[in-house]
Each structure stands twice: as structure tokens, then as C-alpha cells.
N, C-alpha and C. Protein backbone atom coordinates (compact mmCIF):
# COMPACT_ATOMS: atom_id res chain seq x y z
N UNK A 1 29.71 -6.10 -25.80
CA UNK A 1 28.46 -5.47 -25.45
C UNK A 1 27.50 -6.48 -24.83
N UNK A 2 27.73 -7.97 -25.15
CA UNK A 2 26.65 -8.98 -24.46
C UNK A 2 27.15 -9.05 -23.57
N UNK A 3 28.35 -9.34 -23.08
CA UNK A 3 29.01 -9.45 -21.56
C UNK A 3 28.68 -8.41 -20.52
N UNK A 4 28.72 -7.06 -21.20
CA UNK A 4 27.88 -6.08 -20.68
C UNK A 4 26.79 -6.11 -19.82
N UNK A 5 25.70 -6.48 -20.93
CA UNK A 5 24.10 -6.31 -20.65
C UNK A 5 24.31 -7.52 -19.85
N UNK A 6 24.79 -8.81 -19.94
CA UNK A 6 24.58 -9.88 -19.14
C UNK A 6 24.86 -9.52 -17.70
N UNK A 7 25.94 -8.92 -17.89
CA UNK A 7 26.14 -8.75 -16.32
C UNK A 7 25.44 -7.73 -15.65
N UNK A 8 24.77 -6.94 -16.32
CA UNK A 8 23.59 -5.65 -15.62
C UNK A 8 22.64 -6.22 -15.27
N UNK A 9 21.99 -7.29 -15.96
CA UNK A 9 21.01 -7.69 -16.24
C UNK A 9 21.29 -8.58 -14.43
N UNK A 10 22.41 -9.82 -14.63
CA UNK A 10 22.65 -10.22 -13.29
C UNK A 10 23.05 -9.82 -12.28
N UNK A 11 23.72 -8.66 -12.49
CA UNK A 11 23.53 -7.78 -11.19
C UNK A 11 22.11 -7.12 -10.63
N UNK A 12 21.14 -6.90 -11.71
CA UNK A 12 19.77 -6.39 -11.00
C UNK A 12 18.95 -7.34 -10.62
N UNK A 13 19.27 -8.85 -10.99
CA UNK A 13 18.68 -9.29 -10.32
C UNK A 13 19.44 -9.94 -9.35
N UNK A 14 20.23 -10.00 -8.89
CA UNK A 14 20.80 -10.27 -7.28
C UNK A 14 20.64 -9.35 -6.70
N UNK A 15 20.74 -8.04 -6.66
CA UNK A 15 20.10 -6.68 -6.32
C UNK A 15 18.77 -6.70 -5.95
N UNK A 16 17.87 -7.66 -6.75
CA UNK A 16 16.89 -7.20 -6.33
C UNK A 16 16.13 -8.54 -5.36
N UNK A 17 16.76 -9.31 -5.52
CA UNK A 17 16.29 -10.52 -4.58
C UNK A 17 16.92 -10.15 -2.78
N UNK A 18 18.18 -9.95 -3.31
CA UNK A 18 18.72 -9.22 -2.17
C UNK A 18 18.07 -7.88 -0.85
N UNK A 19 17.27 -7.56 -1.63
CA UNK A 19 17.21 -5.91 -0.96
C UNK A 19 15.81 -6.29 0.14
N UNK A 20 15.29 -5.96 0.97
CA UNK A 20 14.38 -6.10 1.49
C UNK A 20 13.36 -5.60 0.66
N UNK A 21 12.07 -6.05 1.43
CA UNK A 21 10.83 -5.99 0.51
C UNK A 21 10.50 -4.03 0.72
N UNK A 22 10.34 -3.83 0.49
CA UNK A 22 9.78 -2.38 0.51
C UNK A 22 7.90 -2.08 0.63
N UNK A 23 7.64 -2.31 1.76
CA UNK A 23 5.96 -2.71 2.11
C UNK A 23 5.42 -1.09 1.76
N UNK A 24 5.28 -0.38 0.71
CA UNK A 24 4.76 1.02 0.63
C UNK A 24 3.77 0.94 0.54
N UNK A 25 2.51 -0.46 0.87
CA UNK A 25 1.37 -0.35 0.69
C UNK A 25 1.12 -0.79 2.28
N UNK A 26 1.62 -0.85 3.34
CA UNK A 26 1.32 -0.90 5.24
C UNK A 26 0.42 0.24 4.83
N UNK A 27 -0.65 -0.09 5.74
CA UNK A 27 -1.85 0.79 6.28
C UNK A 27 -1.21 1.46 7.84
N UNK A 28 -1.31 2.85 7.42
CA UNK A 28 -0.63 3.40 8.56
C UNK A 28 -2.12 4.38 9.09
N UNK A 29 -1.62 4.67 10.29
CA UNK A 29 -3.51 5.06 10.71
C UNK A 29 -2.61 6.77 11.87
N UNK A 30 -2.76 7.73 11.72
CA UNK A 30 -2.30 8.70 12.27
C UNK A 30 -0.34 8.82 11.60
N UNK A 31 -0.26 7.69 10.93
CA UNK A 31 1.53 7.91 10.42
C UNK A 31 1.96 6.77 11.28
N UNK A 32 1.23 5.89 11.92
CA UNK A 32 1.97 4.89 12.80
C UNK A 32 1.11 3.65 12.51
N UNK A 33 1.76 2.69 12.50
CA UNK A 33 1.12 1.22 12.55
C UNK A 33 -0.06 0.97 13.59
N UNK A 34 0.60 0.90 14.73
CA UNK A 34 -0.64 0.62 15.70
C UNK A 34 -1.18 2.01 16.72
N UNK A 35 -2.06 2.45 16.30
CA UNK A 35 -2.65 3.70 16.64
C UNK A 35 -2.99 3.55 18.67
N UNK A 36 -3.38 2.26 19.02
CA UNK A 36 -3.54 2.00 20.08
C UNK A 36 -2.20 1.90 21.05
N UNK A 37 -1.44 1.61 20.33
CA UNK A 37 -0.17 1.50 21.07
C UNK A 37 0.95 2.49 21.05
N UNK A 38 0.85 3.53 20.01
CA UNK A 38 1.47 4.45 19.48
C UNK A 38 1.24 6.09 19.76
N UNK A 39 -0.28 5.91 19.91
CA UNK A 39 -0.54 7.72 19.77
C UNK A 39 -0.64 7.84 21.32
N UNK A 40 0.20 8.23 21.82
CA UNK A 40 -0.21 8.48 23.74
C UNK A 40 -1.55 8.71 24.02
N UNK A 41 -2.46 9.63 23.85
CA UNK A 41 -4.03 9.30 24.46
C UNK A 41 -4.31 8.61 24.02
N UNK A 42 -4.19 7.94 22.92
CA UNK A 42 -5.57 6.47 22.79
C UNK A 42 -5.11 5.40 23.30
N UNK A 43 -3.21 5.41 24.13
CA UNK A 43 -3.06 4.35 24.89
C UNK A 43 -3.29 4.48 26.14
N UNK A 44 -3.25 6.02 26.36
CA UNK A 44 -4.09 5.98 27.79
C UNK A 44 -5.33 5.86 28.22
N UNK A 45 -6.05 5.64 27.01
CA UNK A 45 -7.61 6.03 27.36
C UNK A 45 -7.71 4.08 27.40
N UNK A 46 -7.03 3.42 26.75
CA UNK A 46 -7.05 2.00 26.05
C UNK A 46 -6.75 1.37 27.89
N UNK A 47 -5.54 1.88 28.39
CA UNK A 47 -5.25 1.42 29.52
C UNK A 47 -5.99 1.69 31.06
N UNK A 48 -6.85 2.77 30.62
CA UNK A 48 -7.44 3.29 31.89
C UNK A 48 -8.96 2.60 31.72
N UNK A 49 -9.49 2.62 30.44
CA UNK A 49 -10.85 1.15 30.03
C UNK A 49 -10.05 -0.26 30.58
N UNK A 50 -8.78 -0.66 30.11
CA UNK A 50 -8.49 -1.93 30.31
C UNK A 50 -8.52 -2.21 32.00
N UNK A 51 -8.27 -1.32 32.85
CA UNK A 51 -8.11 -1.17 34.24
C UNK A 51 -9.22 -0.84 35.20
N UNK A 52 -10.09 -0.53 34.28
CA UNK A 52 -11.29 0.10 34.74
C UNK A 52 -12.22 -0.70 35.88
N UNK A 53 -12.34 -0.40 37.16
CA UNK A 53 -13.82 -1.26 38.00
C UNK A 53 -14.64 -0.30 37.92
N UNK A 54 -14.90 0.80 37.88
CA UNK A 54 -16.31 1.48 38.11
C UNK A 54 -17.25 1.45 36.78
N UNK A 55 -16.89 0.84 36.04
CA UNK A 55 -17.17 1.24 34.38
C UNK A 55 -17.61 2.44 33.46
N UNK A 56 -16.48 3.44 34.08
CA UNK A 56 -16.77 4.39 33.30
C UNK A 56 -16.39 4.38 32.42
N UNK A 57 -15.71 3.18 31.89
CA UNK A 57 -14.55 3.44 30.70
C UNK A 57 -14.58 2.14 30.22
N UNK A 58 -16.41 1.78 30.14
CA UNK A 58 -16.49 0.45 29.36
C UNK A 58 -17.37 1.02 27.89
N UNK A 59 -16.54 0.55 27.38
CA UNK A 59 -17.74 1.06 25.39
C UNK A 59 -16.32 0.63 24.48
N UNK A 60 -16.60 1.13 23.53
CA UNK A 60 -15.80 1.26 21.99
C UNK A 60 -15.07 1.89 21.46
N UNK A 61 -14.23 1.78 21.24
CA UNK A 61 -13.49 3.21 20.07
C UNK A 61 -13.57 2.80 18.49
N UNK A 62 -13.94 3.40 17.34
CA UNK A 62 -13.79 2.89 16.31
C UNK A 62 -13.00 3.64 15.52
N UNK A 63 -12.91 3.57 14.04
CA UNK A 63 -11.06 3.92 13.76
C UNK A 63 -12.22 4.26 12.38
N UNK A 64 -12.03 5.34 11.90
CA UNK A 64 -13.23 5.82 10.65
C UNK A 64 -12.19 6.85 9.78
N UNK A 65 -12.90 7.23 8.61
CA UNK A 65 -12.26 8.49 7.96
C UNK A 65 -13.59 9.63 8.32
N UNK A 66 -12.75 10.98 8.35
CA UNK A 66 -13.19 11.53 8.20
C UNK A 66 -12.94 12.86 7.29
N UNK A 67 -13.56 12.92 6.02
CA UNK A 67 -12.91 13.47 4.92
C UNK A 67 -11.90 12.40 4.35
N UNK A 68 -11.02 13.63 4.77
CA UNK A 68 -9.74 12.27 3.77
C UNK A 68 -8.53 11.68 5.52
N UNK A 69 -9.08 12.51 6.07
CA UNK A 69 -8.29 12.11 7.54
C UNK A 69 -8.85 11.08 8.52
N UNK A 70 -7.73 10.33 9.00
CA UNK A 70 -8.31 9.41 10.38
C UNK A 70 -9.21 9.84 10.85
N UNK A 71 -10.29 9.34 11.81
CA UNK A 71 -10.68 9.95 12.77
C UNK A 71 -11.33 8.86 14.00
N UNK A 72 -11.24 8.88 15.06
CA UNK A 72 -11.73 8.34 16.27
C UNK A 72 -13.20 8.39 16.87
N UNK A 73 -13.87 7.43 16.85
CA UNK A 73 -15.12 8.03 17.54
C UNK A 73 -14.90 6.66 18.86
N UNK A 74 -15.14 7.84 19.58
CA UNK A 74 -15.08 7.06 21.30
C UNK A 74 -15.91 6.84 21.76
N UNK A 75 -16.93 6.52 22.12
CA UNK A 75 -17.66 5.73 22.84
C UNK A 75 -17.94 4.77 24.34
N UNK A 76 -18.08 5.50 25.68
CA UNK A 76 -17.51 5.19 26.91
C UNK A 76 -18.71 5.53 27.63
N UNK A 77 -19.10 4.34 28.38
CA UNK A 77 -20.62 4.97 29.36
C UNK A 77 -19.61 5.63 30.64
N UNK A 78 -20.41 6.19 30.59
CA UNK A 78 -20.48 6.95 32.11
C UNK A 78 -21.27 6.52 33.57
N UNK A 79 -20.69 6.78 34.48
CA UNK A 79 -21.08 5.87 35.80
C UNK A 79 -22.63 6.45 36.08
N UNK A 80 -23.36 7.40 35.49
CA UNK A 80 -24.69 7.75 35.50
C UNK A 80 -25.40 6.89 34.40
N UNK A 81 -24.72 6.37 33.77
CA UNK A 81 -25.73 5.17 32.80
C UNK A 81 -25.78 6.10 31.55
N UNK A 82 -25.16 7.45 31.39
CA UNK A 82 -25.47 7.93 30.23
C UNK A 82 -24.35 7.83 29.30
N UNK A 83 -24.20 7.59 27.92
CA UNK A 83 -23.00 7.23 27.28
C UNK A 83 -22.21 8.48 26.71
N UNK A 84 -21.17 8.40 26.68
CA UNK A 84 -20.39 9.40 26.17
C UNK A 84 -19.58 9.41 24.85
N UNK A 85 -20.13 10.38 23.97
CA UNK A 85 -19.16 9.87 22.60
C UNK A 85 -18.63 10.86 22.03
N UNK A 86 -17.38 10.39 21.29
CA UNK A 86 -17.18 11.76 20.43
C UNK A 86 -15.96 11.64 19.11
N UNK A 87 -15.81 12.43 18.18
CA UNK A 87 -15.10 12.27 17.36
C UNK A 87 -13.63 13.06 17.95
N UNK A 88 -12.70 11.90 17.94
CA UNK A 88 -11.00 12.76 18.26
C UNK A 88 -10.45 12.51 16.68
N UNK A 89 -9.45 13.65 16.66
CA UNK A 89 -8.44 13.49 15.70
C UNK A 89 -7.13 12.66 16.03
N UNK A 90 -6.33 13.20 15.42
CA UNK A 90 -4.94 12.16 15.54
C UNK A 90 -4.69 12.48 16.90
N UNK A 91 -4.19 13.59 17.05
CA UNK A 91 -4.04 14.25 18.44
C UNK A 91 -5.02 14.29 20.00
N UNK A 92 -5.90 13.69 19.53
CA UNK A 92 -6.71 13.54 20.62
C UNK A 92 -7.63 14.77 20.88
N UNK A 93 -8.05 15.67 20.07
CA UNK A 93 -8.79 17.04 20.09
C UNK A 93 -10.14 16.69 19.55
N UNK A 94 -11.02 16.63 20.47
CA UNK A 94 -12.75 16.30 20.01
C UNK A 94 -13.15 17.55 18.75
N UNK A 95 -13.72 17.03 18.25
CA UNK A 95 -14.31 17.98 17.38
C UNK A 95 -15.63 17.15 16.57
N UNK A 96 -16.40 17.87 15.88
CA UNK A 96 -17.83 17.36 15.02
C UNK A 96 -17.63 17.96 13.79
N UNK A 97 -17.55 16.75 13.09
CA UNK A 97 -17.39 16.32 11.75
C UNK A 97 -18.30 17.29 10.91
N UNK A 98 -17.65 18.45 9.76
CA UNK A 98 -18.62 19.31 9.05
C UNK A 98 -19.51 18.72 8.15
N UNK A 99 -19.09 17.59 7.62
CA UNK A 99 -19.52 17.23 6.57
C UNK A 99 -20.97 15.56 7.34
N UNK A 100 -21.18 14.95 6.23
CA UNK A 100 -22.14 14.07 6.96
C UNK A 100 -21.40 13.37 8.32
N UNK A 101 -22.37 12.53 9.11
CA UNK A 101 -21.55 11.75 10.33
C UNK A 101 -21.20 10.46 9.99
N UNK A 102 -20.14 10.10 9.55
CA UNK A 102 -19.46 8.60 8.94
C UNK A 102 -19.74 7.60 10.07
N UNK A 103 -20.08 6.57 9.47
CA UNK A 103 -20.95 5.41 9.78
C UNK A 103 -19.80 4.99 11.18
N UNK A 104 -20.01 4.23 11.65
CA UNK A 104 -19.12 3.96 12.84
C UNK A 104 -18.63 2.25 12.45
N UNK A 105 -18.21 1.77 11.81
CA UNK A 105 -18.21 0.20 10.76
C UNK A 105 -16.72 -0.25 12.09
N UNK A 106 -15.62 0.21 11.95
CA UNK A 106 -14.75 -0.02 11.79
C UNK A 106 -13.92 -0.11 14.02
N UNK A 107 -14.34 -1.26 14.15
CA UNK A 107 -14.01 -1.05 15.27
C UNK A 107 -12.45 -1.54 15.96
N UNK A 108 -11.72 -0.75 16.61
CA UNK A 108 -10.76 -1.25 16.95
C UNK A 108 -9.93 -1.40 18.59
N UNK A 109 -11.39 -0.96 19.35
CA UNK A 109 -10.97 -1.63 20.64
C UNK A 109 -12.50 -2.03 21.36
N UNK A 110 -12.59 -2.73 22.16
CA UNK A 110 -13.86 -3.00 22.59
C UNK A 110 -13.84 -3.84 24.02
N UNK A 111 -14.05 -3.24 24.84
CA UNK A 111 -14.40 -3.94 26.33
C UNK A 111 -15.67 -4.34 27.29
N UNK A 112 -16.74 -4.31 26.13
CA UNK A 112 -18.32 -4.67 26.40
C UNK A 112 -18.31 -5.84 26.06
N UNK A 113 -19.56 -6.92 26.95
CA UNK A 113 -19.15 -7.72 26.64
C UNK A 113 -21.04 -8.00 25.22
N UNK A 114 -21.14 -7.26 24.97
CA UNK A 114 -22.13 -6.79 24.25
C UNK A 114 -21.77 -6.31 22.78
């Protein structure tokens, strides 16, 4: 019965040194790691600011909750000098937040040099 347990015991731990790490605590933002590189409109909107000469597509995007879900607030002047903003979901669908308007803290692209 000790030969037993000894060897369970050393099999779980070569088992467990062995196995890859299991990261179940990655911050995933829409179900994907990098939201900028991953969700098709926010890499197009990311690449058409990055490309941009007229500057319509110079401002911020910031990366917020809203409720218990992601949410996007965009932020992009417009070639009339007036700025344009708005809350997207995962999918890229504007909408205004029912509940209070969550602080804008959390920024994750930026091409001002302001």
C-alpha cells in the first residue's frame, strides 16, 4: 500500500510539472486577447487613424465596462474641428449606456499628440 501511494503521489507530481501552465486568469476583452488586433472594426478603425492625413481619425479609443460587458468609447475629431464620440460594443454597434456614463480611465489606442 506505500509503494502504492508513493508512486501516485510521484506520478502527480511529474504530471504536474510537466503539463503546461493553464493561464485561466488572461484578461480577455470581447473573448480575445488583443481587441485591437482581433475584433475586425476596431482594426479597421485602428488602421484607417494610423493612416490618416486629413485628421479625421485623430483622438482615442478607450476600453471601459459597461455593466458587466466590454465597452468602447471612440473618440475621433472630425475635419470640421468638431469631435466625434461614442460608445461601441464588441461588435462594433454604437449605442448609449442606460445606466450612469462610465468614466473614460482606461485608454488603449491614442494618436494625439496631446
Amino acid at each position: 500500500m506505500q509503494m502504492r501511494n508513493f508512486l501516485i503521489i510521484s506520478l502527480t507530481l511529474v504530471l504536474s510539472f510537466s503539463c503546461k501552465k493553464n493561464d485561466n486568469n488572461e484578461k480577455l476583452t470581447c473573448g480575445v486577447k488583443n481587441p485591437l488586433e482581433e475584433l475586425e472594426w476596431l482594426k479597421e478603425l485602428v488602421q484607417k487613424a494610423d493612416n490618416d492625413t486629413t485628421g479625421h481619425y485623430m483622438g482615442t479609443i478607450y476600453l471601459e465596462k459597461v455593466g458587466d460587458e466590454d465597452a468602447f468609447f471612440v473618440e475621433m475629431a472630425m475635419g470640421s474641428g468638431a469631435i466625434m464620440g461614442g460608445w461601441y460594443d464588441c461588435y462594433g454597434n454604437l449605442f448609449h449606456p442606460d445606466e450612469e456614463i462610465p468614466k473614460r480611465d482606461s485608454i488603449i489606442y491614442k494618436n494625439t499628440p496631446f
